[in-house]
PDB file of N, CA and C in Angstrom:
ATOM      1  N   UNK A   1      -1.053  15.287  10.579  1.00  0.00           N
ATOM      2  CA  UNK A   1      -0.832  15.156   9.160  1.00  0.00           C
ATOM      3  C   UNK A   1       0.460  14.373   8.931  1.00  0.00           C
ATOM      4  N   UNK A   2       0.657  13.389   8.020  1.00  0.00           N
ATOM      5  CA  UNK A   2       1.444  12.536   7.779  1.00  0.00           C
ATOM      6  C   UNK A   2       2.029  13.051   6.387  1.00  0.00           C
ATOM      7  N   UNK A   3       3.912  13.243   6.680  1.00  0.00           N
ATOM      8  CA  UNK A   3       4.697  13.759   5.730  1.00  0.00           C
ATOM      9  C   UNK A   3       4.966  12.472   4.823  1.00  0.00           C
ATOM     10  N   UNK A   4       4.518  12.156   3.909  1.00  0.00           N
ATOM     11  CA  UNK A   4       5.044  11.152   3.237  1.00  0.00           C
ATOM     12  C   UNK A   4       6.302  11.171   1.796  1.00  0.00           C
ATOM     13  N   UNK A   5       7.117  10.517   1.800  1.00  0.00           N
ATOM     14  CA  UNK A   5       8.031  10.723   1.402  1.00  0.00           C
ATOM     15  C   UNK A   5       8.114  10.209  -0.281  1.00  0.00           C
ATOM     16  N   UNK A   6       7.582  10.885  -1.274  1.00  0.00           N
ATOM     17  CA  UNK A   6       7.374  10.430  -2.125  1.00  0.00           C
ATOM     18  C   UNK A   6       8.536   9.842  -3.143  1.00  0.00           C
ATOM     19  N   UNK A   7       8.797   8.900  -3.375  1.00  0.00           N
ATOM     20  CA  UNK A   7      10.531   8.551  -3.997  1.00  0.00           C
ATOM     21  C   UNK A   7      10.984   8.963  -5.157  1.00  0.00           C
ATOM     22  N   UNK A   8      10.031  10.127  -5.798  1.00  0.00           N
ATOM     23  CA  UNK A   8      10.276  10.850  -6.924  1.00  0.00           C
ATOM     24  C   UNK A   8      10.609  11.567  -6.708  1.00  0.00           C
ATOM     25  N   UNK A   9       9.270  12.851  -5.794  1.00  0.00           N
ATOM     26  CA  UNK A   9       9.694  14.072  -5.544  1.00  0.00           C
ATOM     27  C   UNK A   9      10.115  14.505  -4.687  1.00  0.00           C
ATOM     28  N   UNK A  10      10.226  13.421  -3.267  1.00  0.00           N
ATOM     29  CA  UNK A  10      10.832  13.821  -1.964  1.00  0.00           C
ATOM     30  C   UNK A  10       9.651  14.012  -1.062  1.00  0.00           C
ATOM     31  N   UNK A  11       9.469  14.971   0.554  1.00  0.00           N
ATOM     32  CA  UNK A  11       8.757  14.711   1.244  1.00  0.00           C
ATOM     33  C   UNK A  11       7.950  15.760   0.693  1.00  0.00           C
ATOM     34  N   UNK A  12       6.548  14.829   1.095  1.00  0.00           N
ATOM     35  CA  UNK A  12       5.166  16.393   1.020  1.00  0.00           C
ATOM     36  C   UNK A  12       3.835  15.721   1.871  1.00  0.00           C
ATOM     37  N   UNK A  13       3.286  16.513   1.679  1.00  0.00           N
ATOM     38  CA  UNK A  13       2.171  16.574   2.811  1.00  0.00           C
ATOM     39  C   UNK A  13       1.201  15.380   2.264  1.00  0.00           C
ATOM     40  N   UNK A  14       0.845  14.869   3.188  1.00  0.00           N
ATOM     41  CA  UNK A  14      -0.283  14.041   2.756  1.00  0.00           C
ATOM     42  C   UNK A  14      -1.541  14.082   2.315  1.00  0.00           C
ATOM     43  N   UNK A  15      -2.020  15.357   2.103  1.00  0.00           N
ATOM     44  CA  UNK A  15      -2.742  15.803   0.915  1.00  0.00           C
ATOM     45  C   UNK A  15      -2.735  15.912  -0.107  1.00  0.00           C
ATOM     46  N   UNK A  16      -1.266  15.683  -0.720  1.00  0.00           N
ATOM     47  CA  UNK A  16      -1.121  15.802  -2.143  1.00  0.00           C
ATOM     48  C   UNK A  16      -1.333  14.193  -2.831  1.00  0.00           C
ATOM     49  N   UNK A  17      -1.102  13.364  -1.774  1.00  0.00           N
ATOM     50  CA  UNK A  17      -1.448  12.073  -2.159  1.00  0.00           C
ATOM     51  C   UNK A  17      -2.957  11.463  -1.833  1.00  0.00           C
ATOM     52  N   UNK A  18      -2.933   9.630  -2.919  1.00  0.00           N
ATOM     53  CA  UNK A  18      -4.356   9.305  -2.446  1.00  0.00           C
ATOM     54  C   UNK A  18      -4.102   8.393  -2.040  1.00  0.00           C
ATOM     55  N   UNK A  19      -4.759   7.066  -1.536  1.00  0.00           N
ATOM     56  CA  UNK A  19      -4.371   5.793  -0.619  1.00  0.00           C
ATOM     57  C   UNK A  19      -4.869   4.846  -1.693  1.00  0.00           C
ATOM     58  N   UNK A  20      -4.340   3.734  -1.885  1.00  0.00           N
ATOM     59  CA  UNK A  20      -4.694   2.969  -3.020  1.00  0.00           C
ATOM     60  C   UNK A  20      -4.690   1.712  -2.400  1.00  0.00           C
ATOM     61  N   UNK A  21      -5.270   1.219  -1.507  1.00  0.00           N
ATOM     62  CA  UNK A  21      -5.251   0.241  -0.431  1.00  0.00           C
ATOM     63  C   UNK A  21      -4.105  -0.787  -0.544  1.00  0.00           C
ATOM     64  N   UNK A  22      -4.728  -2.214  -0.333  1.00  0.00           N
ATOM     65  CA  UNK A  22      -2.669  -3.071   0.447  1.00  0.00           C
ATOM     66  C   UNK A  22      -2.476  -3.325  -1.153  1.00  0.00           C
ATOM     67  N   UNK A  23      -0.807  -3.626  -1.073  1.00  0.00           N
ATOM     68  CA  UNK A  23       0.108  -3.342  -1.766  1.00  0.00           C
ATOM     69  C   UNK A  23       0.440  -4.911  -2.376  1.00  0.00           C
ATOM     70  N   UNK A  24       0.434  -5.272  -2.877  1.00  0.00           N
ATOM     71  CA  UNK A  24       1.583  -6.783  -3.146  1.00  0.00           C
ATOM     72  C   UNK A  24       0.148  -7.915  -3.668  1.00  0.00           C
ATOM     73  N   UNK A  25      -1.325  -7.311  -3.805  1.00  0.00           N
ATOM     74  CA  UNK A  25      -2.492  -7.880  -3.823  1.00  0.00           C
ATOM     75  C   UNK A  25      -2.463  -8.784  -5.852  1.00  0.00           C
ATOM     76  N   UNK A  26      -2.019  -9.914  -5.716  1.00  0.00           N
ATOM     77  CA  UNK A  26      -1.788 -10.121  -7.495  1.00  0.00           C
ATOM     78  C   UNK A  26      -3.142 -10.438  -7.923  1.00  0.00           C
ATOM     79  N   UNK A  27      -3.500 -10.186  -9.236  1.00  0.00           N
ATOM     80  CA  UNK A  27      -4.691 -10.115  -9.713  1.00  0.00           C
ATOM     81  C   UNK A  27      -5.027 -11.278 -10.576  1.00  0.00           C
ATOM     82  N   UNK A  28      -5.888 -11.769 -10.526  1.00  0.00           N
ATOM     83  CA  UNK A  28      -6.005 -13.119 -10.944  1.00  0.00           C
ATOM     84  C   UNK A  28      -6.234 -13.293 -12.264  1.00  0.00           C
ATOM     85  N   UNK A  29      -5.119 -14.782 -12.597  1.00  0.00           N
ATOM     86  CA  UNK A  29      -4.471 -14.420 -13.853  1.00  0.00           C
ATOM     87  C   UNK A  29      -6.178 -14.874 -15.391  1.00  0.00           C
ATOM     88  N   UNK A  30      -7.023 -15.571 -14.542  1.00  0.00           N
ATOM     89  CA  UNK A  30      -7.983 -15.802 -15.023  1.00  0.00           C
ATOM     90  C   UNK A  30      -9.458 -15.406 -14.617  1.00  0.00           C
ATOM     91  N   UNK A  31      -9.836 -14.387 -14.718  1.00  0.00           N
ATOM     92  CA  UNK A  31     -10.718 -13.305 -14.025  1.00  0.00           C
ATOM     93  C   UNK A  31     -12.043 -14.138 -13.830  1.00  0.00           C
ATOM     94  N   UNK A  32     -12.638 -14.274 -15.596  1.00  0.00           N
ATOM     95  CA  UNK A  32     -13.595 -15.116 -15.691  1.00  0.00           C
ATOM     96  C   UNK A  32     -13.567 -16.334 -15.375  1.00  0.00           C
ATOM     97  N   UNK A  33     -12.669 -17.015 -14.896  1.00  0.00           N
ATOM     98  CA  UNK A  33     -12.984 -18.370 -14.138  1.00  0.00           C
ATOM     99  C   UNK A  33     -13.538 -17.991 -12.802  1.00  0.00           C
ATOM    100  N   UNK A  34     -13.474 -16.997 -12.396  1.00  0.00           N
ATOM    101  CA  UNK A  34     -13.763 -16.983 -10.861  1.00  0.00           C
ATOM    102  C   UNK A  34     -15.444 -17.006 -10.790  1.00  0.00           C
ATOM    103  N   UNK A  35     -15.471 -17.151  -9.418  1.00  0.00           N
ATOM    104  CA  UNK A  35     -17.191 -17.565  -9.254  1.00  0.00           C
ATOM    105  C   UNK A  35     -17.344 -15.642  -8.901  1.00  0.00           C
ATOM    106  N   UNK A  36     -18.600 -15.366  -8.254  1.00  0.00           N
ATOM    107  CA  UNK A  36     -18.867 -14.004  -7.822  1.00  0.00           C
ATOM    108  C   UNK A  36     -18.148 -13.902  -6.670  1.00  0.00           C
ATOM    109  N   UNK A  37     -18.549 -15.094  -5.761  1.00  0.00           N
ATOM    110  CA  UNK A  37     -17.658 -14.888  -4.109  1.00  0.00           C
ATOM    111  C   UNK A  37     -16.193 -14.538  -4.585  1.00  0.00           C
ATOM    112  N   UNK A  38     -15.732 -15.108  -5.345  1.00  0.00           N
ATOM    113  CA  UNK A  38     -14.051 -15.379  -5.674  1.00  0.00           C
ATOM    114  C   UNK A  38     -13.827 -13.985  -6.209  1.00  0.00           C
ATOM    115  N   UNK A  39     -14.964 -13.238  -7.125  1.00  0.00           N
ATOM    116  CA  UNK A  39     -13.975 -11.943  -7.412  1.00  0.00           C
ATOM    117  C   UNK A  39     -14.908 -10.882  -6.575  1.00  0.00           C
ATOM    118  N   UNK A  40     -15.749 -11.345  -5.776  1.00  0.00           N
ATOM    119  CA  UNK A  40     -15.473  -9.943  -4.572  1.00  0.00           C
ATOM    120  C   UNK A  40     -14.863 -10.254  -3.603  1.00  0.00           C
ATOM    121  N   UNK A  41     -14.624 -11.319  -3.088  1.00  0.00           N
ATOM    122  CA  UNK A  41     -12.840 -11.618  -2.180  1.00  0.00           C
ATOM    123  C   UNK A  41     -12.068 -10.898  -2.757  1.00  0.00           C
ATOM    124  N   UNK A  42     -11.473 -10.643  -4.016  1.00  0.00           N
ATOM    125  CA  UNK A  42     -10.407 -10.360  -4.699  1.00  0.00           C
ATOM    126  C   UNK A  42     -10.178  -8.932  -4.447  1.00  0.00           C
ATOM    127  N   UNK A  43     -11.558  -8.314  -4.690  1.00  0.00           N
ATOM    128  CA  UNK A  43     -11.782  -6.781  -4.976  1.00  0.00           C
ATOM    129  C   UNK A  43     -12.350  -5.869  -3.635  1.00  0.00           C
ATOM    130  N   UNK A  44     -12.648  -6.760  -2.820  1.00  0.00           N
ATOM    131  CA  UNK A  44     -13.030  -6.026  -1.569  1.00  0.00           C
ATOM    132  C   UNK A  44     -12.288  -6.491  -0.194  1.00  0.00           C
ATOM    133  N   UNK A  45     -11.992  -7.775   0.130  1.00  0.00           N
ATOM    134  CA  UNK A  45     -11.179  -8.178   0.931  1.00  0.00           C
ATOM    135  C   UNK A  45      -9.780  -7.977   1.219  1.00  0.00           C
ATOM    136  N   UNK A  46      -9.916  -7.129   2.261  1.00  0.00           N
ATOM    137  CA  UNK A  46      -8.014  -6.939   2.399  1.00  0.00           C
ATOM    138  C   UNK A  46      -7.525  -7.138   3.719  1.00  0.00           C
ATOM    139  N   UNK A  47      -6.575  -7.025   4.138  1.00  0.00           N
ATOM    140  CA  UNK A  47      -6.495  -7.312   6.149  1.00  0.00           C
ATOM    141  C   UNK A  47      -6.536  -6.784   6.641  1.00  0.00           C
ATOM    142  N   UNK A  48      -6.781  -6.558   7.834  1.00  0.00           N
ATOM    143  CA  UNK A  48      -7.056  -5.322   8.861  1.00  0.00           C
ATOM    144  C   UNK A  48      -5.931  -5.761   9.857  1.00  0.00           C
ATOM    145  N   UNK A  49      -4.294  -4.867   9.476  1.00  0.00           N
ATOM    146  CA  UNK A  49      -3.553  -5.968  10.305  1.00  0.00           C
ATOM    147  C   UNK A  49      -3.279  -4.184  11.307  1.00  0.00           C
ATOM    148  N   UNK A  50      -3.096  -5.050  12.012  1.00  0.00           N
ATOM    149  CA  UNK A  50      -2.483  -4.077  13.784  1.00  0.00           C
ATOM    150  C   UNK A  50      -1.271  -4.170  13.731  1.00  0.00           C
ATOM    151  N   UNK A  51      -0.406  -3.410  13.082  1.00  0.00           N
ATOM    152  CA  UNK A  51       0.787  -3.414  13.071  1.00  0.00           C
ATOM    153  C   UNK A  51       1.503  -2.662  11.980  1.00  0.00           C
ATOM    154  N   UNK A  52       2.846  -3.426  11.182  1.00  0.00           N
ATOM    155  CA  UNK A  52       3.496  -2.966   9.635  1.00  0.00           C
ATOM    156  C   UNK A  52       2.435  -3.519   8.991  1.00  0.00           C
ATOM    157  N   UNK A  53       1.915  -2.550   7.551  1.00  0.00           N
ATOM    158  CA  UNK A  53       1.072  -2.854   6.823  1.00  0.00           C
ATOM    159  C   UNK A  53       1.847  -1.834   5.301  1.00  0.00           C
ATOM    160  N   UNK A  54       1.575  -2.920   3.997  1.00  0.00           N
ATOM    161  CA  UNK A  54       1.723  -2.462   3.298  1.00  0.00           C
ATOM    162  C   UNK A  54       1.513  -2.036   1.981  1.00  0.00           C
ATOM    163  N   UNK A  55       1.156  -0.963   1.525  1.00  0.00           N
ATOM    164  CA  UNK A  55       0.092  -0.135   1.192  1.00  0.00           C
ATOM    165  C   UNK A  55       0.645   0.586  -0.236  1.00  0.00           C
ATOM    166  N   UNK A  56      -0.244   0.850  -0.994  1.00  0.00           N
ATOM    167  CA  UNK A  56      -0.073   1.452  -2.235  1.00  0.00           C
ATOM    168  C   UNK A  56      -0.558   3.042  -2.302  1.00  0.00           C
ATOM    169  N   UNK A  57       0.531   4.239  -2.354  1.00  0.00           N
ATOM    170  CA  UNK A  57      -0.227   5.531  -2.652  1.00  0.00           C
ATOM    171  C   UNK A  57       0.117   5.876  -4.187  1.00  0.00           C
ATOM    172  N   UNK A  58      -0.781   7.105  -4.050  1.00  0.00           N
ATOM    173  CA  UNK A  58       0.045   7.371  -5.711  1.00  0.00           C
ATOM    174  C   UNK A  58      -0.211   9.152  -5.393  1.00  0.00           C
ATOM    175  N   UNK A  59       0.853   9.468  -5.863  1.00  0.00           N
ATOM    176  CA  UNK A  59       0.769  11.241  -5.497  1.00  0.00           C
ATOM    177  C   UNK A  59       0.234  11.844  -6.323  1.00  0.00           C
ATOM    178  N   UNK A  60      -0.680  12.474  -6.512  1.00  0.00           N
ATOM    179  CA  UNK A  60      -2.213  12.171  -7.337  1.00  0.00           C
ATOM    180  C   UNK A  60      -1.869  14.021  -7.513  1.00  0.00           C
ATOM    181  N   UNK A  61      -1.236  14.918  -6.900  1.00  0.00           N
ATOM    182  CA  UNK A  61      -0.542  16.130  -6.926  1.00  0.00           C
ATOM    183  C   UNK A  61       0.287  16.669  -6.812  1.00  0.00           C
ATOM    184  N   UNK A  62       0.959  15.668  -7.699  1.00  0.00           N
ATOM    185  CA  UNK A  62       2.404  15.471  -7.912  1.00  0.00           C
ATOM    186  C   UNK A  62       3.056  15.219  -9.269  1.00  0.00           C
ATOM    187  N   UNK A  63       3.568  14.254  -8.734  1.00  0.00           N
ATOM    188  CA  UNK A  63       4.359  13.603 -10.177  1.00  0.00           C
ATOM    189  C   UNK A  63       3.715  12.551 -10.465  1.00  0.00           C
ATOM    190  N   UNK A  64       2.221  11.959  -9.751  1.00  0.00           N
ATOM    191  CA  UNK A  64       1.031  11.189 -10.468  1.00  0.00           C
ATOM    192  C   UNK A  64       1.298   9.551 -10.707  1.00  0.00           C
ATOM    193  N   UNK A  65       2.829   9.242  -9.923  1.00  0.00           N
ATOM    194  CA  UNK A  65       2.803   7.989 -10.011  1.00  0.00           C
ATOM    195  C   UNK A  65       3.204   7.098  -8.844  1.00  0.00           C
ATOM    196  N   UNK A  66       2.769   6.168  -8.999  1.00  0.00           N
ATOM    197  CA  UNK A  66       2.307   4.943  -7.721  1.00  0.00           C
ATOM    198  C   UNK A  66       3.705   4.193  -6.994  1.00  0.00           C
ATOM    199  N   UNK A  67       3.852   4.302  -6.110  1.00  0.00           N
ATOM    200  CA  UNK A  67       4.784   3.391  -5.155  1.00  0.00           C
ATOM    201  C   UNK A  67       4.169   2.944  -3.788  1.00  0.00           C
ATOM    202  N   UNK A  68       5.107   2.303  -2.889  1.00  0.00           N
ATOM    203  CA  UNK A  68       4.420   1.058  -2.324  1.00  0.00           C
ATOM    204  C   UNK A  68       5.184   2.040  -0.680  1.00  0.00           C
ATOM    205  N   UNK A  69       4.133   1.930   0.380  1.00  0.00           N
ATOM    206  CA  UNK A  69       4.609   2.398   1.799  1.00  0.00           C
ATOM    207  C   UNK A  69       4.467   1.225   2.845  1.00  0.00           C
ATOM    208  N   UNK A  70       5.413   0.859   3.536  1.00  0.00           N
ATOM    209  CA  UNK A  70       5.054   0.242   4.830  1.00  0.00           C
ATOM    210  C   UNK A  70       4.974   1.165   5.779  1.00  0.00           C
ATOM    211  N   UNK A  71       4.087   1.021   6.280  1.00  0.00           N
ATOM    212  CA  UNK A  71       3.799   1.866   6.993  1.00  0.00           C
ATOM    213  C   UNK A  71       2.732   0.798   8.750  1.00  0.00           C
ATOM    214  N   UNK A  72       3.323   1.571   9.590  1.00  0.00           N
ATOM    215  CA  UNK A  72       3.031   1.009  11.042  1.00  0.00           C
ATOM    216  C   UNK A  72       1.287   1.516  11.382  1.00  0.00           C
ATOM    217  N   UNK A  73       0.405   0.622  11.502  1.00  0.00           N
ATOM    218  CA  UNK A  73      -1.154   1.264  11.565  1.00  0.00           C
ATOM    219  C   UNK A  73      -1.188   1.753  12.864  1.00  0.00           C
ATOM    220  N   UNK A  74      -0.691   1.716  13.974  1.00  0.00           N
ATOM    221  CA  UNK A  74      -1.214   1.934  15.365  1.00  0.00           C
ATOM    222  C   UNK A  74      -0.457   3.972  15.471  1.00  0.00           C
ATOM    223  N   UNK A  75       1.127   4.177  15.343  1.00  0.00           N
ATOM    224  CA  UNK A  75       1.992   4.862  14.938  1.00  0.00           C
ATOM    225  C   UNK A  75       1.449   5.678  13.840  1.00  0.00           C
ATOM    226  N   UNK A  76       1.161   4.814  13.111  1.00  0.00           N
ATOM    227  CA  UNK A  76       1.324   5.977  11.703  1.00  0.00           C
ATOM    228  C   UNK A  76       2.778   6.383  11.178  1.00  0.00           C
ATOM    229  N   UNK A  77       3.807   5.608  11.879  1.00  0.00           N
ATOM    230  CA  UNK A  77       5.136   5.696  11.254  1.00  0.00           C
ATOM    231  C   UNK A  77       5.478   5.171  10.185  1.00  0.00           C
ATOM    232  N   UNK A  78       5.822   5.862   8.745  1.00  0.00           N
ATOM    233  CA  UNK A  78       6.545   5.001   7.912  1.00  0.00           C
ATOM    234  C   UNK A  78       8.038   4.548   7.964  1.00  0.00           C
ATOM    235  N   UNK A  79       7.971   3.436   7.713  1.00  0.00           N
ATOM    236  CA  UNK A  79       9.273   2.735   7.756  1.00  0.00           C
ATOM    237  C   UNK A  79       9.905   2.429   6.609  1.00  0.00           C
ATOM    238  N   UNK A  80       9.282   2.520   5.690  1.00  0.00           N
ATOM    239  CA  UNK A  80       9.948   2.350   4.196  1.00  0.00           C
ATOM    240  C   UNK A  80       8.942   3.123   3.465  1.00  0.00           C
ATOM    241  N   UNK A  81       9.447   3.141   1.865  1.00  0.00           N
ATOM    242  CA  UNK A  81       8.752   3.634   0.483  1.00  0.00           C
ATOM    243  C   UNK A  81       9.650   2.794  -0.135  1.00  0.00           C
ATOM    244  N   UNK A  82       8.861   2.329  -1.095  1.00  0.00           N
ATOM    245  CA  UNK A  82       9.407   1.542  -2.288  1.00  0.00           C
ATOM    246  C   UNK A  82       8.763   1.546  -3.419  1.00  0.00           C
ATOM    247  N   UNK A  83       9.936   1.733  -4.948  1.00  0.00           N
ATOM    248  CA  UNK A  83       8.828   1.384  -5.882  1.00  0.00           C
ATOM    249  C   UNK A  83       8.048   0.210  -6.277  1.00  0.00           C
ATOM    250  N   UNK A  84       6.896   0.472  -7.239  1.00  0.00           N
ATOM    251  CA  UNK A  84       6.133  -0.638  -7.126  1.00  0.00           C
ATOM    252  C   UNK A  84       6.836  -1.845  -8.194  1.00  0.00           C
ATOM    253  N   UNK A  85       6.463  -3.530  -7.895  1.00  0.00           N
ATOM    254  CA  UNK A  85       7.069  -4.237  -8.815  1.00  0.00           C
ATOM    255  C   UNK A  85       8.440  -4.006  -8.425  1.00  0.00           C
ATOM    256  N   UNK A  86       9.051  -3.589  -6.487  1.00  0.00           N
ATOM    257  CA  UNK A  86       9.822  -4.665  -6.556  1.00  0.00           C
ATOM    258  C   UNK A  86       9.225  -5.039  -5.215  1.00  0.00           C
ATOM    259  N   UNK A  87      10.149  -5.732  -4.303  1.00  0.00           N
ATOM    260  CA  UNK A  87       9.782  -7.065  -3.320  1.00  0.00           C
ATOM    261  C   UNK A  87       9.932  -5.800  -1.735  1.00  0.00           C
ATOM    262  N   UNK A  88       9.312  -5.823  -0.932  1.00  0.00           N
ATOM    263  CA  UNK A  88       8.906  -5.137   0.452  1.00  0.00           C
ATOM    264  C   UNK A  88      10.611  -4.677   0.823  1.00  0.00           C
ATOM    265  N   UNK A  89      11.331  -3.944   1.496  1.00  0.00           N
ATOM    266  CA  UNK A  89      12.475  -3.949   2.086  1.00  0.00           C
ATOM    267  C   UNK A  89      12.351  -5.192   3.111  1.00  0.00           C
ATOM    268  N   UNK A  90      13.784  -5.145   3.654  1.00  0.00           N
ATOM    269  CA  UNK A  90      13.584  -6.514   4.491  1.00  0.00           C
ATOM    270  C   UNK A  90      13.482  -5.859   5.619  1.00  0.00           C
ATOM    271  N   UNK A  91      11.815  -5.512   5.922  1.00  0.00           N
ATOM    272  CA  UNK A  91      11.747  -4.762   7.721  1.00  0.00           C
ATOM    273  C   UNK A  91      10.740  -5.956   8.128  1.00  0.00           C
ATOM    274  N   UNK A  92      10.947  -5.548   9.846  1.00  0.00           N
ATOM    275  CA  UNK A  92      10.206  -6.792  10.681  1.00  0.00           C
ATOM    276  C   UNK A  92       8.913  -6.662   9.891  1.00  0.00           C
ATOM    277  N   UNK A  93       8.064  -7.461   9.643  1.00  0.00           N
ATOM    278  CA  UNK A  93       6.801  -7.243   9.729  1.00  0.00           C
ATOM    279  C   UNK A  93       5.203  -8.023  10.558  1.00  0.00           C
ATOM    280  N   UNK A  94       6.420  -8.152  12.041  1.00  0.00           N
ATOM    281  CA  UNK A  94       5.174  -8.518  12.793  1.00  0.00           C
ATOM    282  C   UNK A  94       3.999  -7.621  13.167  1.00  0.00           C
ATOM    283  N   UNK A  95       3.250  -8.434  13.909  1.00  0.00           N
ATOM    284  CA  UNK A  95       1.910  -7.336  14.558  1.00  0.00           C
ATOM    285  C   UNK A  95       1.686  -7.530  15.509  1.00  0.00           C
ATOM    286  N   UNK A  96       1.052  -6.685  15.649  1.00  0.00           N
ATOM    287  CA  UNK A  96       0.943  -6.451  17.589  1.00  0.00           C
ATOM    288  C   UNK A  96      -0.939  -7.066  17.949  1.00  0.00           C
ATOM    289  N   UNK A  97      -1.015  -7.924  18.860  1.00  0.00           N
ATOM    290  CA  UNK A  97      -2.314  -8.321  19.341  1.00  0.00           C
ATOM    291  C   UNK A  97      -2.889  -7.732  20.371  1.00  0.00           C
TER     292      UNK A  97
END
């Protein structure tokens, strides 16, 4: 079970939160211009990276609002929390092959 550190209320179990997939994904500023391929790329496509990945939860049994985790996929270590709307901390974010 993964303690995640929520930047409101502090650490809690990872049950109290939900996963809101990758983080930093901008939404396109003209919806209806897009073709069908273009907005299910948008809405279903995300990366499958082996490494720091970074991710949107929202503590859904909590205090109910959304911030941003980097978090390591192989580990399961988080390395940061940040709120959402601002820019990643400055951690490595290579990946491993």
């Amino acid at each position: 079970m993964l303690l995640i550190p929520c930047p409101y209320c502090g650490p809690r179990s990872e049950t109290e939160f939900s996963y809101g997939n990758q983080a930093h994904i901008a939404r396109p500023e003209d919806p209806d211009a897009l073709s069908d391929g273009d907005w299910a790329a948008y809405v279903f496509l995300r990366d499958n990276t082996k490494g720091v990945y970074l991710e949107r939860w929202v503590h859904s049994h909590g205090c109910r609002r959304w911030f941003n985790v980097a978090r390591h996929t192989v580990s399961y270590e988080i390395l940061a929390v940040y709120e959402v709307g601002t820019p990643p901390p400055d951690i490595e974010l290579k990946t491993e092959i």
